[in-house]
PDB file of N, CA and C in Angstrom:
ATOM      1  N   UNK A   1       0.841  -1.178   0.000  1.00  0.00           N
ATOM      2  CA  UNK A   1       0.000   0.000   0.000  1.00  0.00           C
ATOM      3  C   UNK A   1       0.882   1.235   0.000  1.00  0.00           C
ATOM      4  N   UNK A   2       0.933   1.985  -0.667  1.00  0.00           N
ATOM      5  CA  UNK A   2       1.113   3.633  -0.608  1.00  0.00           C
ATOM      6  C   UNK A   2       0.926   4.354   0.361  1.00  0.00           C
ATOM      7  N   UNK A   3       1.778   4.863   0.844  1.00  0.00           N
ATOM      8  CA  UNK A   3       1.944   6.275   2.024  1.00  0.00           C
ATOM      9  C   UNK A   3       0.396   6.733   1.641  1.00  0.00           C
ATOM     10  N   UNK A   4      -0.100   7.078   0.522  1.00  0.00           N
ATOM     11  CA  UNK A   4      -0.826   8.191   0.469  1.00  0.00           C
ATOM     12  C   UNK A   4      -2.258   7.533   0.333  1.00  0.00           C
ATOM     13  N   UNK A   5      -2.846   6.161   0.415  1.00  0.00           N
ATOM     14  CA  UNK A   5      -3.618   5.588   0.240  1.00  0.00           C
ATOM     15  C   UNK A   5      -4.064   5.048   1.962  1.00  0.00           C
ATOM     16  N   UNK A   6      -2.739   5.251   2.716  1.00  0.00           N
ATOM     17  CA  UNK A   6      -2.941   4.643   4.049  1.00  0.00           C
ATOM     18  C   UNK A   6      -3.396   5.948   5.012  1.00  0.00           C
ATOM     19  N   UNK A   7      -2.749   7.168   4.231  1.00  0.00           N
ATOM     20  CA  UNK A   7      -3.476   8.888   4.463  1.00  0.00           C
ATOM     21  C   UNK A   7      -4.786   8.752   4.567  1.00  0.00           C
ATOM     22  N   UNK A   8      -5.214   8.209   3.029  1.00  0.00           N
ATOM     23  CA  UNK A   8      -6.894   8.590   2.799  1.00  0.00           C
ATOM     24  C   UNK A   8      -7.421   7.827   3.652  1.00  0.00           C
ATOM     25  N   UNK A   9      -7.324   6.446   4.111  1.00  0.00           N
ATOM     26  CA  UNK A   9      -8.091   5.768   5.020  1.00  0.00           C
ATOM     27  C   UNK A   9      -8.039   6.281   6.352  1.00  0.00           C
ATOM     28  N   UNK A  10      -6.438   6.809   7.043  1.00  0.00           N
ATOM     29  CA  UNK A  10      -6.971   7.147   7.468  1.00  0.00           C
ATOM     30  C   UNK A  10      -7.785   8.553   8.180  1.00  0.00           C
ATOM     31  N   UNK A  11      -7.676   9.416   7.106  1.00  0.00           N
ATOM     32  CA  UNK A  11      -8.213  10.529   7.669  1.00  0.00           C
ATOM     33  C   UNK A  11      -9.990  10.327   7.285  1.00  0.00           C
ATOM     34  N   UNK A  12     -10.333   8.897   6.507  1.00  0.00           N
ATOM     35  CA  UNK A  12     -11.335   8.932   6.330  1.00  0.00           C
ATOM     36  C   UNK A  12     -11.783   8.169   7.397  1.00  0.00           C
ATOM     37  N   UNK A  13     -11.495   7.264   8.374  1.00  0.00           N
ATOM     38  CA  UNK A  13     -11.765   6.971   9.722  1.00  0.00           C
ATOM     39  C   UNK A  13     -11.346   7.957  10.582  1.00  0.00           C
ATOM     40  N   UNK A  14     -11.064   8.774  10.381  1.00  0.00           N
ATOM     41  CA  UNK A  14     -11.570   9.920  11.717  1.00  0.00           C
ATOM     42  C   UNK A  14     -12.440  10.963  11.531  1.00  0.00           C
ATOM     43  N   UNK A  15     -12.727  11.297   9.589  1.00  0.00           N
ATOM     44  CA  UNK A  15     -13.714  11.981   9.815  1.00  0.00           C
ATOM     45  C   UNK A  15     -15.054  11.018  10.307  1.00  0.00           C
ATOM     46  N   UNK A  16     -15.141   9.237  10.122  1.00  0.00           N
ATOM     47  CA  UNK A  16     -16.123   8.855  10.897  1.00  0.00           C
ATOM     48  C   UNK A  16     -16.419   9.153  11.910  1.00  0.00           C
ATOM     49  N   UNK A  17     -15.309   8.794  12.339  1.00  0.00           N
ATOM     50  CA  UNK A  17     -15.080   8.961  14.319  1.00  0.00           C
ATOM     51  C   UNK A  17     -15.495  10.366  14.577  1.00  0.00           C
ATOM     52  N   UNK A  18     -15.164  11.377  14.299  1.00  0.00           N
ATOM     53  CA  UNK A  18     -15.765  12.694  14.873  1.00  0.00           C
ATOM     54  C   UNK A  18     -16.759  12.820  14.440  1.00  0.00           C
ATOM     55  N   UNK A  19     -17.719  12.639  13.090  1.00  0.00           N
ATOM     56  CA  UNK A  19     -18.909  12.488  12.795  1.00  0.00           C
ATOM     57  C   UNK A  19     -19.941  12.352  13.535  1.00  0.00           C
ATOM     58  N   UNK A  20     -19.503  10.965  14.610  1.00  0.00           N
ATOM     59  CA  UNK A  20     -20.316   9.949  15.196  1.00  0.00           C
ATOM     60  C   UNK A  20     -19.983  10.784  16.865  1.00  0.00           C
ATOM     61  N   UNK A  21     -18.777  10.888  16.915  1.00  0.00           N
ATOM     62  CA  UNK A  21     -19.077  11.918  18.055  1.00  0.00           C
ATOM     63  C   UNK A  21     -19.846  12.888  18.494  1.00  0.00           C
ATOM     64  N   UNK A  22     -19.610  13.594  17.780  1.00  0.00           N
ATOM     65  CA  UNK A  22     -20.668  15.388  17.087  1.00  0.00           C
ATOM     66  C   UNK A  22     -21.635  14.620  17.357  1.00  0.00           C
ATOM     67  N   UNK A  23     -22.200  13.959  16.367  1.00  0.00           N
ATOM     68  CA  UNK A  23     -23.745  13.300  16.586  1.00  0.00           C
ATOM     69  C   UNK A  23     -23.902  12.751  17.895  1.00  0.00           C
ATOM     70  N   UNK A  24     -23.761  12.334  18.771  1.00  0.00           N
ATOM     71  CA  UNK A  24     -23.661  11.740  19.631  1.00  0.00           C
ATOM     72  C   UNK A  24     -23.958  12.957  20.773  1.00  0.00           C
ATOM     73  N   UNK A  25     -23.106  13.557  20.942  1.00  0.00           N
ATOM     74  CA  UNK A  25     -22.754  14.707  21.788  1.00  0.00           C
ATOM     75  C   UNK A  25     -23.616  16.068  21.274  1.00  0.00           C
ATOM     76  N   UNK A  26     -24.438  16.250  19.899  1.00  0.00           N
ATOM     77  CA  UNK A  26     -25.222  16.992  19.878  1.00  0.00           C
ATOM     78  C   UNK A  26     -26.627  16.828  20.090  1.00  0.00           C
ATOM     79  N   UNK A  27     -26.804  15.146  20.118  1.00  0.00           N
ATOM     80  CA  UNK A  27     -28.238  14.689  20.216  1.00  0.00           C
ATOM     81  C   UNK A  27     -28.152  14.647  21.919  1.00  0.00           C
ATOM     82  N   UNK A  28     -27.254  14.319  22.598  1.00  0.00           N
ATOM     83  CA  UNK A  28     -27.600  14.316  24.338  1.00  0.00           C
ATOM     84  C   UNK A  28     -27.569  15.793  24.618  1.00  0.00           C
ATOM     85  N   UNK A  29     -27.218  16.718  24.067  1.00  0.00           N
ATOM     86  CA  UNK A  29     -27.185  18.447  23.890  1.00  0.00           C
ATOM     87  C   UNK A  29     -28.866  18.901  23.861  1.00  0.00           C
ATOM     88  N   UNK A  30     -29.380  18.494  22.936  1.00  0.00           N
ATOM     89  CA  UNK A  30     -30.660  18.742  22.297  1.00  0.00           C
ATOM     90  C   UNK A  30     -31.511  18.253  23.411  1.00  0.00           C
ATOM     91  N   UNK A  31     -31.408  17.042  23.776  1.00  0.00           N
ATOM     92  CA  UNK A  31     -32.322  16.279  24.977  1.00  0.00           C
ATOM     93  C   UNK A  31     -32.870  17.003  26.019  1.00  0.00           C
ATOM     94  N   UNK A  32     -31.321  17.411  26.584  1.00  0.00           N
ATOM     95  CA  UNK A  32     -30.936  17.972  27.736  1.00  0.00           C
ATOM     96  C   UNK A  32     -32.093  19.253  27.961  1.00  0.00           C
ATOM     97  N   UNK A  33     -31.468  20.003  26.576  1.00  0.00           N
ATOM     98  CA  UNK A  33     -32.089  21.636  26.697  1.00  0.00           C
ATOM     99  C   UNK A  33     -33.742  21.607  26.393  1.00  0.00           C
ATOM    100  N   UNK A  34     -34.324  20.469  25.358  1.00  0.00           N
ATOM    101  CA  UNK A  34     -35.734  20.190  25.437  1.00  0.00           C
ATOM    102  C   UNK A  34     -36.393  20.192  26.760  1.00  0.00           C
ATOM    103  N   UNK A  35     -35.641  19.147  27.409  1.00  0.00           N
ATOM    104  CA  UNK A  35     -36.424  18.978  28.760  1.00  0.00           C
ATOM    105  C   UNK A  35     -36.133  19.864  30.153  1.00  0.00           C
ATOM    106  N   UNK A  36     -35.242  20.840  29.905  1.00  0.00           N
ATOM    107  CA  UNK A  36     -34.811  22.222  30.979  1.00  0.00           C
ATOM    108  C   UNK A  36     -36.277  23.443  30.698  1.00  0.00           C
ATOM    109  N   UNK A  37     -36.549  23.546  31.695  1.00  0.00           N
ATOM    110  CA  UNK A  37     -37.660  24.841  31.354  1.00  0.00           C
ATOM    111  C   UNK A  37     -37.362  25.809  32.389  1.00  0.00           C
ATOM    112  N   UNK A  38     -36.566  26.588  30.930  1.00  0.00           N
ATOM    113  CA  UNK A  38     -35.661  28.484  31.472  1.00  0.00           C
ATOM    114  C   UNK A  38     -36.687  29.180  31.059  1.00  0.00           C
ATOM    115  N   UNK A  39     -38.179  29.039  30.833  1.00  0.00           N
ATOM    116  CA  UNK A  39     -38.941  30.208  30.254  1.00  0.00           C
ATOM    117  C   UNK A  39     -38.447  30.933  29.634  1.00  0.00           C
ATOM    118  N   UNK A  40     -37.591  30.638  28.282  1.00  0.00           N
ATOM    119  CA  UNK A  40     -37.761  30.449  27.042  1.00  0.00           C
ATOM    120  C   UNK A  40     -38.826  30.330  26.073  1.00  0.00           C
ATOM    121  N   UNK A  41     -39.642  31.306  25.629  1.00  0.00           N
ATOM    122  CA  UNK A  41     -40.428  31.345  24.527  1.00  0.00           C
ATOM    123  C   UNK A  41     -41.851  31.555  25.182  1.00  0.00           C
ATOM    124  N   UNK A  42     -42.596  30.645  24.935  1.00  0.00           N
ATOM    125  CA  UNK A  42     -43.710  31.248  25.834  1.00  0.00           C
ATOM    126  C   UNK A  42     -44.806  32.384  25.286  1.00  0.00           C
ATOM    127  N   UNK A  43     -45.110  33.012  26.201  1.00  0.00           N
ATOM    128  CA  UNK A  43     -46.132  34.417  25.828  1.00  0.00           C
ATOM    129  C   UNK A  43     -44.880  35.410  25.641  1.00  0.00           C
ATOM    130  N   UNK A  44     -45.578  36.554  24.662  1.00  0.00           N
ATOM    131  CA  UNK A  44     -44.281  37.809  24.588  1.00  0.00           C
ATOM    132  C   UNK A  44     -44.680  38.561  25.616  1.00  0.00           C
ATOM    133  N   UNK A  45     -44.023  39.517  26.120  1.00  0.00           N
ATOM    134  CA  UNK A  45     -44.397  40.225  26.651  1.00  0.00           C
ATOM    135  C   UNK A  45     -44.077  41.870  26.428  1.00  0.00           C
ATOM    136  N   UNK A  46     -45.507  42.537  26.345  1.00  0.00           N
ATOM    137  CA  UNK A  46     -45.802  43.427  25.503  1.00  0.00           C
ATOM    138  C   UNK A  46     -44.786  45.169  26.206  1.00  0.00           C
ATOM    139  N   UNK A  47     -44.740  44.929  27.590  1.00  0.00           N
ATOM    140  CA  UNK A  47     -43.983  45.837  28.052  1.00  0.00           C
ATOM    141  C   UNK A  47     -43.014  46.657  28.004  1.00  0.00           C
ATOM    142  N   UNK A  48     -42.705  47.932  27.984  1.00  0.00           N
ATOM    143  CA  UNK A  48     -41.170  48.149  27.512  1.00  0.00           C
ATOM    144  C   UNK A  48     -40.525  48.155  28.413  1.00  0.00           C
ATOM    145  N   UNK A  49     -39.044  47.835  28.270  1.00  0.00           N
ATOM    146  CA  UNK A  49     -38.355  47.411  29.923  1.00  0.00           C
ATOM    147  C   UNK A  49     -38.086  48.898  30.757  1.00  0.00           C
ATOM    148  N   UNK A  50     -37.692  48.189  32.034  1.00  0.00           N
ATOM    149  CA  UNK A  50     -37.483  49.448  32.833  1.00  0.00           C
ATOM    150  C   UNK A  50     -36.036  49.903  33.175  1.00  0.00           C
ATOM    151  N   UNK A  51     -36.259  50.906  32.471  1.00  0.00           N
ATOM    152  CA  UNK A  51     -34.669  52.085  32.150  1.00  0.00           C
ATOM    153  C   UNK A  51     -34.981  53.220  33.858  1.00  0.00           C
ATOM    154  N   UNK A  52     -33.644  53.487  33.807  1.00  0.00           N
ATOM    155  CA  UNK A  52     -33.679  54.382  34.910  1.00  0.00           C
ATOM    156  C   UNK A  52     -33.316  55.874  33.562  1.00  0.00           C
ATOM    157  N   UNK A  53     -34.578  56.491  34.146  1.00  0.00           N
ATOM    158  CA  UNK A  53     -34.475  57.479  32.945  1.00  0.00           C
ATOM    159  C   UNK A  53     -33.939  58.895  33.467  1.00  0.00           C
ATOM    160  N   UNK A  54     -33.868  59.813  32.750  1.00  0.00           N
ATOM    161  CA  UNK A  54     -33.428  60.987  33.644  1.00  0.00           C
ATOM    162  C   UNK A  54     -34.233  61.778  33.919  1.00  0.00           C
ATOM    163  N   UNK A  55     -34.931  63.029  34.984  1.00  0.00           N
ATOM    164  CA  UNK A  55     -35.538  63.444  35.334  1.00  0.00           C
ATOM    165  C   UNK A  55     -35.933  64.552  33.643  1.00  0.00           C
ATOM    166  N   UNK A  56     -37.401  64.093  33.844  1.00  0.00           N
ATOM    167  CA  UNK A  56     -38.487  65.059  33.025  1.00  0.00           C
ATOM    168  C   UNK A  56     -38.416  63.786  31.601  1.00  0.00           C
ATOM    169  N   UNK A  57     -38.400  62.781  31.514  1.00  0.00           N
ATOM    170  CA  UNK A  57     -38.293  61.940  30.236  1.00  0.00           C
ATOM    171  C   UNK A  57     -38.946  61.019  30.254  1.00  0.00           C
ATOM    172  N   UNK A  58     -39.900  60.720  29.905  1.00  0.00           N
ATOM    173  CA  UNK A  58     -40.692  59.545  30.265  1.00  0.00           C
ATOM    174  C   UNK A  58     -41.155  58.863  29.311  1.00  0.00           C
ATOM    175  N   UNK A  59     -41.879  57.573  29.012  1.00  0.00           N
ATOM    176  CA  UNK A  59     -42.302  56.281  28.214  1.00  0.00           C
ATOM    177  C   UNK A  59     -43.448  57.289  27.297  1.00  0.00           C
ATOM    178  N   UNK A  60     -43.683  56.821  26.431  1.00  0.00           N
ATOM    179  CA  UNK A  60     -44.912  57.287  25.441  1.00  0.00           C
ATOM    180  C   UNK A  60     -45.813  56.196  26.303  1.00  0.00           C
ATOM    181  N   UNK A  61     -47.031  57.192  26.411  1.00  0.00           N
ATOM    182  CA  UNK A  61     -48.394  55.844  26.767  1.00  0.00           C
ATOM    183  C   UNK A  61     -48.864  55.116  25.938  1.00  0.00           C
ATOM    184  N   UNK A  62     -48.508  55.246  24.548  1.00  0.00           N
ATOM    185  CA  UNK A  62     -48.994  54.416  23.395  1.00  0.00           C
ATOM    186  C   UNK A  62     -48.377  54.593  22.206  1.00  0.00           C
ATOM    187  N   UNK A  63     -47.686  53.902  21.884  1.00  0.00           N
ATOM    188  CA  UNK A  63     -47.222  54.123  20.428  1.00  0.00           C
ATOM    189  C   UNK A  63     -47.298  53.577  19.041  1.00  0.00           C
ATOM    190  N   UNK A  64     -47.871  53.741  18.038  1.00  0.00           N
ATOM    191  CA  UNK A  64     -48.461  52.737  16.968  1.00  0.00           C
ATOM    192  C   UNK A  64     -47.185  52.670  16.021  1.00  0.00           C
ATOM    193  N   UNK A  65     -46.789  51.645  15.463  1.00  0.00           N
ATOM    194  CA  UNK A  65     -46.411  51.347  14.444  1.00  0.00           C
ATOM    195  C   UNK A  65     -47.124  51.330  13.309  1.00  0.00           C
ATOM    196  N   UNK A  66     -46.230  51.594  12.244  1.00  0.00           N
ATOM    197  CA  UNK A  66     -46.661  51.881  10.684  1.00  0.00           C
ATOM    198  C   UNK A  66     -47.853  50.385  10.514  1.00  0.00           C
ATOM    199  N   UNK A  67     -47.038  48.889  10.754  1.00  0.00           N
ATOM    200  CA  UNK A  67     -48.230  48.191  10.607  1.00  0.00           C
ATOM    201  C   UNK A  67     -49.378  47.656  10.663  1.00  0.00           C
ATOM    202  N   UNK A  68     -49.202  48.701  12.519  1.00  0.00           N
ATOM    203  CA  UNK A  68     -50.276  48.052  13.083  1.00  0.00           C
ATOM    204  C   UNK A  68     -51.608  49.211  12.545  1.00  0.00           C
ATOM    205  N   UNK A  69     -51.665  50.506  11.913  1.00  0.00           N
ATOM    206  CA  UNK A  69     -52.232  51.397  11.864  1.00  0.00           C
ATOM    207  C   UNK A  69     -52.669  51.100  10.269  1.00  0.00           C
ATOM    208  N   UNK A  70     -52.460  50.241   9.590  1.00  0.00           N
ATOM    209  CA  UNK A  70     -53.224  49.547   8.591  1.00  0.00           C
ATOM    210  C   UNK A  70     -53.919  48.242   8.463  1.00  0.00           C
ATOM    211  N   UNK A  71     -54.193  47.610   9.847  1.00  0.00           N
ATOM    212  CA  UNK A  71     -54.762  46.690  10.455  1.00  0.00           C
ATOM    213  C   UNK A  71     -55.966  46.710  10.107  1.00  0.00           C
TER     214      UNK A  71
END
């Protein structure tokens, strides 16, 4: 056999081997985070967050967007 034939095999058994790893190690990844509940996703919530603002500046009480005003 050829130096360069004993190359291809084997860099083509390790791209198996890490293949099967990755897979392996991304499917117990996936499991994991399915079954964790970080309240992630859920309802949105419509609020705007709370900024420490500077005196005399305050939130609009309502503000429409362009899309919602062709509803």
């Amino acid at each position: 056999m050829s130096s360069t034939l004993i190359d291809l095999l084997l860099c083509g058994l390790a791209y198996v081997l890490i293949s099967y790893f990755l897979g392996v190690w991304t499917k117990s990844r996936r499991e994991s985070s399915c079954n964790s509940d970080d309240s992630e996703g859920g309802e949105f919530d419509h609020q705007p967050p709370v900024l420490d603002l500077p005196p005399g500046i305050s939130w609009p009480e309502e503000e429409l967007v362009d899309s919602e005003t062709y509803q």
